[in-house]
Protein backbone atom coordinates (compact mmCIF):
# COMPACT_ATOMS: atom_id res chain seq x y z
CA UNK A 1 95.20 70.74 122.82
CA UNK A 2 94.77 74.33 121.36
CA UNK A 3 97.34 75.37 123.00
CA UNK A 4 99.81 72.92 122.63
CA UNK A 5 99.23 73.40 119.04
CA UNK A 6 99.72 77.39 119.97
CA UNK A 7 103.01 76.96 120.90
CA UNK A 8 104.01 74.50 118.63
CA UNK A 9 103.49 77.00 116.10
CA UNK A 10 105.70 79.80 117.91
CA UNK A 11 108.24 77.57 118.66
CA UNK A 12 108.66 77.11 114.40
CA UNK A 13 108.31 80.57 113.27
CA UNK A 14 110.66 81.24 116.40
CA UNK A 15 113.26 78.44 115.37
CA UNK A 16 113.95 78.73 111.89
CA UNK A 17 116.31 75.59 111.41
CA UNK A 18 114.02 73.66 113.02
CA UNK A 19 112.11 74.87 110.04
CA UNK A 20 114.93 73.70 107.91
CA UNK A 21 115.20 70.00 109.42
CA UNK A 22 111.83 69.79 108.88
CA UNK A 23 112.29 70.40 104.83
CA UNK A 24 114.27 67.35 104.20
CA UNK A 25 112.83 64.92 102.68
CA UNK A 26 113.46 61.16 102.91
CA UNK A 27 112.02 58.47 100.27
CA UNK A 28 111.17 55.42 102.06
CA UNK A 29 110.81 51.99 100.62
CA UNK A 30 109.53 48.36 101.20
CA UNK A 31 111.89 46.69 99.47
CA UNK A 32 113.61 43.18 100.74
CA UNK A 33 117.16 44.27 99.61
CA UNK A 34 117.76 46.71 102.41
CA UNK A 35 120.97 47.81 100.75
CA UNK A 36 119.19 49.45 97.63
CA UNK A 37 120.57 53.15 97.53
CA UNK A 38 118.81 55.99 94.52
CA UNK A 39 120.18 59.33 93.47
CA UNK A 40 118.35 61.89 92.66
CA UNK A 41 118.13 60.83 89.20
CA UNK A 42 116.88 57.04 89.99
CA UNK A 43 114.19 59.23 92.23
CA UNK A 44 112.65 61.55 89.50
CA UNK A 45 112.93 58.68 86.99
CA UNK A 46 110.64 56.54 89.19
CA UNK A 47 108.64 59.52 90.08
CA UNK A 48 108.14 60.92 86.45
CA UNK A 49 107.38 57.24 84.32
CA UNK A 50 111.59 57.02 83.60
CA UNK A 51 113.68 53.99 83.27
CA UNK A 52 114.63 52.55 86.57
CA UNK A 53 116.72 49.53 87.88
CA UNK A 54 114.45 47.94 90.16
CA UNK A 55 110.86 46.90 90.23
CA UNK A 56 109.54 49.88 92.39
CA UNK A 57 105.69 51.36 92.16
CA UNK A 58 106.08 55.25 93.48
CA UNK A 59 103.08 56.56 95.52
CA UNK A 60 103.19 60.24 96.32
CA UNK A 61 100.66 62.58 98.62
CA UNK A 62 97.59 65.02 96.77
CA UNK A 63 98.62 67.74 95.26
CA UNK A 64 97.90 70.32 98.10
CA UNK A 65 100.00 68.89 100.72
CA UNK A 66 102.90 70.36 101.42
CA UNK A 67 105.59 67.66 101.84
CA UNK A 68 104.73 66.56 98.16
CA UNK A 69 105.45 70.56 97.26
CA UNK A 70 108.86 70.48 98.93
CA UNK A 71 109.49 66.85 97.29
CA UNK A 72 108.14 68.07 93.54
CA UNK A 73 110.73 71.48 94.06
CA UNK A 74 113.61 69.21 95.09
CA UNK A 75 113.61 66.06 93.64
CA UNK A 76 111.35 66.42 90.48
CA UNK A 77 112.44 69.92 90.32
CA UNK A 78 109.23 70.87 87.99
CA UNK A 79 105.37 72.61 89.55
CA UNK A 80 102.99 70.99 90.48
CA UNK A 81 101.20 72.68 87.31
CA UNK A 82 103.73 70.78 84.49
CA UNK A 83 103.31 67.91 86.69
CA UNK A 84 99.88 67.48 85.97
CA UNK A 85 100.20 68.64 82.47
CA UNK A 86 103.04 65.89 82.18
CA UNK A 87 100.42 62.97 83.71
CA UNK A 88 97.49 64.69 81.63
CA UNK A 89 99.52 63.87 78.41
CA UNK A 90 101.17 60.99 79.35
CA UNK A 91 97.47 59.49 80.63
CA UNK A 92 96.01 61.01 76.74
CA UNK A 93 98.17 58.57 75.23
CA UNK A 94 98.44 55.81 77.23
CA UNK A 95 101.83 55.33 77.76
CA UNK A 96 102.02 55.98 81.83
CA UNK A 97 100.56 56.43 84.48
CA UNK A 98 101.25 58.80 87.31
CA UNK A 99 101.92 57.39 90.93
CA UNK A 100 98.92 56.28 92.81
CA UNK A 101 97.68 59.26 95.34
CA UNK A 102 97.59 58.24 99.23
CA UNK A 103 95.60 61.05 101.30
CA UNK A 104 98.32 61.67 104.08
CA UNK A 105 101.55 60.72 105.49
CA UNK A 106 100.58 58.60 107.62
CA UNK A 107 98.21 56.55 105.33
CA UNK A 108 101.91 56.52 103.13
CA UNK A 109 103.79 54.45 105.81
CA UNK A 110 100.37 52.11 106.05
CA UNK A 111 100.32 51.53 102.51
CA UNK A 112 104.48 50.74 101.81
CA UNK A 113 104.07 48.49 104.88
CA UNK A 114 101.54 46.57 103.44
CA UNK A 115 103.38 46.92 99.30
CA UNK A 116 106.38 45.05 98.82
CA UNK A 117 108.16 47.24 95.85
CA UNK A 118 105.98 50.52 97.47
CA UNK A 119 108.07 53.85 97.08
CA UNK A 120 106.87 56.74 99.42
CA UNK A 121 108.50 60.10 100.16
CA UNK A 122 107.87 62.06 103.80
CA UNK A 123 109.25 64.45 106.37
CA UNK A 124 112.75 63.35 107.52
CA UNK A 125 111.91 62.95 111.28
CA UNK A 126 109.19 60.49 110.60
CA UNK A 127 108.88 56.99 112.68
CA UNK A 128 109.61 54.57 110.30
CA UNK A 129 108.52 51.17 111.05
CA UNK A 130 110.77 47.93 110.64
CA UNK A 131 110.85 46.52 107.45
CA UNK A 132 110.79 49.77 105.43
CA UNK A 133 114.00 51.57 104.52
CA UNK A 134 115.11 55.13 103.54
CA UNK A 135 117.02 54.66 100.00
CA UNK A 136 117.32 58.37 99.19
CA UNK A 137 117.28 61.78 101.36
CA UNK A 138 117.53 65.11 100.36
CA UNK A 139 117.79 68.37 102.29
């Protein structure tokens, strides 16, 4: 196993837009209206407390894990630092609250599976099961 893991590694630092592919992100939803689309826009609204369109709960990944960096960079487009300071206030006066936290990626596609109206965000490339749908992707 160590070495396929080895390799794996060489073959990314080796094959830099495979590096790339794996940067896009794709939010994923459980949603019965399989034609819902978001922008950008709709996505940091939903991700930041905004006004949205549809009834949608976001979840995102801790704070340390690096598919919620790339997501907070090009979606939210803020650190992870005024994120937090954003939540902090918005929690201090009770008018939001920030997305629920779900350990990893793969705990993400349990959870929407299970939450009608669940928004998650992961690695384009990622399995997704039937019954959840990608409404927004950026690279």
């Amino acid at each position: 196993m160590k070495v396929y893991s080895t390799l794996l590694l060489l073959f990314a630092f080796c094959c830099p837009h495979h590096m790339a592919a794996a940067e896009t992100i794709i939010v994923v939803a459980n949603t019965p209206d399989k034609s819902i689309k978001l922008n950008r826009q709709q996505v940091r609204n939903l991700y930041m407390g905004g006004v949205m369109p549809y009834d949608l709960k976001a979840i995102a990944l801790p704070p340390e894990n690096h598919t919620r960096v790339i997501f907070n960079t090009k979606v939210v487009g803020l650190t992870e630092s005024r994120i937090q300071s954003y939540w902090a206030q918005m929690r201090f006066t009770g008018r939001k609250k920030a997305p629920k936290e779900i350990k990893n990626e793969m705990s993400v596609l349990e959870y929407l599976q299970n939450h009608e109206g669940a928004v998650g965000y992961l690695l384009a490339g990622t399995p997704i099961p039937d019954g959840l749908s990608v409404i927004y992707t950026v690279r």
